[in-house]
Protein backbone atom coordinates (compact mmCIF):
# COMPACT_ATOMS: atom_id res chain seq x y z
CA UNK A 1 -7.60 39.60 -36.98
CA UNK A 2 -9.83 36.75 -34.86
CA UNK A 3 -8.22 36.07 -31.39
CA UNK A 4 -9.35 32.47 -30.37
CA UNK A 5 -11.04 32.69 -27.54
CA UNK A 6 -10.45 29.62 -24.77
CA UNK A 7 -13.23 26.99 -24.65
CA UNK A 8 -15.69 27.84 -21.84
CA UNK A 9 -16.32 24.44 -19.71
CA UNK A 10 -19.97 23.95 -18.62
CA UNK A 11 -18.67 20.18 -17.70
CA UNK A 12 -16.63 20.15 -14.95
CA UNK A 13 -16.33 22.79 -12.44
CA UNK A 14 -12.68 24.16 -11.54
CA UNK A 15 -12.94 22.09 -8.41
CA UNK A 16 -13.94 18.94 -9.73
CA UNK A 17 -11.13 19.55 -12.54
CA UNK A 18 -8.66 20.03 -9.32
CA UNK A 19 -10.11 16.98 -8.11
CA UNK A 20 -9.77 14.35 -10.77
CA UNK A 21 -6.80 15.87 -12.13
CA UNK A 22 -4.79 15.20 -8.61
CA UNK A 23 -6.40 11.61 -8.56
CA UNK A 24 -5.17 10.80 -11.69
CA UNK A 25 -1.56 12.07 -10.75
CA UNK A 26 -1.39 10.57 -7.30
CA UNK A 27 -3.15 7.12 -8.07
CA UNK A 28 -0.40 6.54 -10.70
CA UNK A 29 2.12 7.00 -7.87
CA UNK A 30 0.91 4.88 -5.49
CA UNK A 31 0.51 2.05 -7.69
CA UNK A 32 4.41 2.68 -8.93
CA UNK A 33 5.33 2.75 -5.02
CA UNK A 34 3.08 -0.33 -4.58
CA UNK A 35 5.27 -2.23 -7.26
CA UNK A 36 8.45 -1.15 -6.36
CA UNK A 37 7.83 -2.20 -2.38
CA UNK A 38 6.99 -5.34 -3.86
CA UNK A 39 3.34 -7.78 -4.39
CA UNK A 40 0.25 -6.61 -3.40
CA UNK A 41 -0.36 -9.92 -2.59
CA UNK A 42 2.02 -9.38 0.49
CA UNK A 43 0.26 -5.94 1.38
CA UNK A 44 -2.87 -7.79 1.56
CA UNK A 45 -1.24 -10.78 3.63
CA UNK A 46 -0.11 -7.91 5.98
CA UNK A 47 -3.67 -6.68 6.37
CA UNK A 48 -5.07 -9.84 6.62
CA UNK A 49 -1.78 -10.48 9.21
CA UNK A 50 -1.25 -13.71 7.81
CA UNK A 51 2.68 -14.65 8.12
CA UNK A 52 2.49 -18.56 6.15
CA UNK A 53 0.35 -18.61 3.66
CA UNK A 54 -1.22 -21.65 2.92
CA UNK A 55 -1.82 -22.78 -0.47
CA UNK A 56 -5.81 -22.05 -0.26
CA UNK A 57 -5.11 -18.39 1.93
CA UNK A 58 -2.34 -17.54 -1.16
CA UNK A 59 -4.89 -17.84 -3.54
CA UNK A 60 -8.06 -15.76 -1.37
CA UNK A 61 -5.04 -13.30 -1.29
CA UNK A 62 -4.59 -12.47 -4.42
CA UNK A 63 -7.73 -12.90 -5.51
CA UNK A 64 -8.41 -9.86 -2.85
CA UNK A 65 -4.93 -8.15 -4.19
CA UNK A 66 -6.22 -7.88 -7.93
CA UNK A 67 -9.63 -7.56 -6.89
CA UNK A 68 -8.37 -3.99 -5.25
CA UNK A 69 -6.29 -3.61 -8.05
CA UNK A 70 -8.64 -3.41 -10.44
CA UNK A 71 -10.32 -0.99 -8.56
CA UNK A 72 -7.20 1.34 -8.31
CA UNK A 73 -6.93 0.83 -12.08
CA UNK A 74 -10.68 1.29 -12.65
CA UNK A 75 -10.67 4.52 -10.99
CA UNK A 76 -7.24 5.65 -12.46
CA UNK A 77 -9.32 5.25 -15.56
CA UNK A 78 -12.55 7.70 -14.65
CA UNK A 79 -10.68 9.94 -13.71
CA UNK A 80 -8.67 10.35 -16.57
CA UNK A 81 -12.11 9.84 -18.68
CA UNK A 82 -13.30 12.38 -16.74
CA UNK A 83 -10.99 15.10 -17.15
CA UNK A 84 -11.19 13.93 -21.55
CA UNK A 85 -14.57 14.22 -21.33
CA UNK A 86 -15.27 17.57 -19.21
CA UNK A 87 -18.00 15.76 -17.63
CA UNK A 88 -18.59 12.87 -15.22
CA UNK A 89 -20.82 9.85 -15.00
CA UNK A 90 -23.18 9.38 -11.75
CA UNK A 91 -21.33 7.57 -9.04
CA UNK A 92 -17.56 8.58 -10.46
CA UNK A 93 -16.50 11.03 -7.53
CA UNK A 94 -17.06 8.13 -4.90
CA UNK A 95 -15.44 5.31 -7.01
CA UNK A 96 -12.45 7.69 -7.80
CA UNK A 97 -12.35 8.57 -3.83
CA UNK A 98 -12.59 5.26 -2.93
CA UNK A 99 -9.93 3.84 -5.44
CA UNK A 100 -7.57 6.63 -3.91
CA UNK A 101 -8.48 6.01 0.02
CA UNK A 102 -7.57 1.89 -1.11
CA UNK A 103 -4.26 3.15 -2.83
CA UNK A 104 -2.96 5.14 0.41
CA UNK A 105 -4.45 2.84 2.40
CA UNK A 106 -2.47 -0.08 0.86
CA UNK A 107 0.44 1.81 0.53
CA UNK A 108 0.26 2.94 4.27
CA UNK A 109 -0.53 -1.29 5.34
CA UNK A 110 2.67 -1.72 3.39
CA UNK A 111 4.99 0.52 4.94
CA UNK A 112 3.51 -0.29 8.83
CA UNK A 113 4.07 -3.84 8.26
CA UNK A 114 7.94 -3.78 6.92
CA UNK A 115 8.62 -1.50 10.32
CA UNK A 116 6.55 -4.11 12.27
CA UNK A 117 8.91 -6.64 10.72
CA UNK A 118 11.75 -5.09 10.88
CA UNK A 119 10.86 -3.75 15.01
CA UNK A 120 10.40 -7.88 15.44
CA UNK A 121 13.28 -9.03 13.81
CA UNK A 122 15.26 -6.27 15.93
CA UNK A 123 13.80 -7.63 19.08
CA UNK A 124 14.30 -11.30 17.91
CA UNK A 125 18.04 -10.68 17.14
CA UNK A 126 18.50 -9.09 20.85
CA UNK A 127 16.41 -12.10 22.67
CA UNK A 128 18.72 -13.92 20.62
CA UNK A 129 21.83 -12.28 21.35
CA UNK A 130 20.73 -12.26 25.36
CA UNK A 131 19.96 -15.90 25.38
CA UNK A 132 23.47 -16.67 23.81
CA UNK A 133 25.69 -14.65 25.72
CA UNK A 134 23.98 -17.02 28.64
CA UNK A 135 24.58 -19.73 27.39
CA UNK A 136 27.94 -19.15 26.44
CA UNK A 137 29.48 -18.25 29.74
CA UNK A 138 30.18 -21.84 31.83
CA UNK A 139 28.82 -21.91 35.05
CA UNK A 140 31.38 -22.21 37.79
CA UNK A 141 31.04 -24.53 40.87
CA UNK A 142 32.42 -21.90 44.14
CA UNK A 143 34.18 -25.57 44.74
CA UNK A 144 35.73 -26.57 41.84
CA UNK A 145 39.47 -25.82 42.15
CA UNK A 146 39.20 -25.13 38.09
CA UNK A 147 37.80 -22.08 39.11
């Protein structure tokens, strides 16, 4: 009777494994809550705090949104390679690390600016509301007999 033994790694170590396997379940995510909150392009117009983009800004802006895109994606990718391969390349650890700081970083710019907005357009509808309740009341002369 021959009980298979489990494979003994002498890639990566169990903390590297922790590592790159949590990367490659959390970068996922964030690109998901990315798409669902909408462009990156407007994440990266948030940043950037343009509010009208012009036709030349539009396009440096999502040049810079796919540009960090692809390196989300890129690292998405070594760390899944990574954790296939039971072994990593020089320079992975940082470019995963960095594609994950960009990813909740992003995400993070994303969220900030929609309460932003949302705190301005608050404070817009009340200057709004003040100035027209003003506005609306006639002004009354102490002599006018109307009154």
């Amino acid at each position: 009777m021959m009980i298979a033994l489990a494979k003994t790694s002498t890639g990566l170590s169990a903390s590297q494994l922790a590592f790159y396997a949590t990367a490659a379940t959390v970068i996922p995510v964030l690109l998901l809550a990315l798409a669902v909150r909408g462009a990156p392009a407007r994440v990266i117009s948030h940043i950037a705090g343009v509010e009208h983009l012009t036709k030349r800004s539009a396009g440096v802006t999502k040049l810079i949104a796919l540009a960090l895109l692809t390196l989300i994606v890129t690292g998405e990718i070594l760390a899944l390679t990574a954790l296939k391969n039971d072994r990593v390349a020089s320079g992975t650890l940082t470019f995963v690390l960095l594609a994950l700081v960009v990813a909740v970083l992003a995400v993070l710019f994303d969220v900030i600016g929609r309460v932003f907005s949302q705190i301005d357009e608050l404070i817009g509808d009340a200057t709004t509301a003040n100035a027209g309740s003003d506005s609306e009341q006639p002004e009354q002369n102490p002599g006018d007999p109307a009154a």
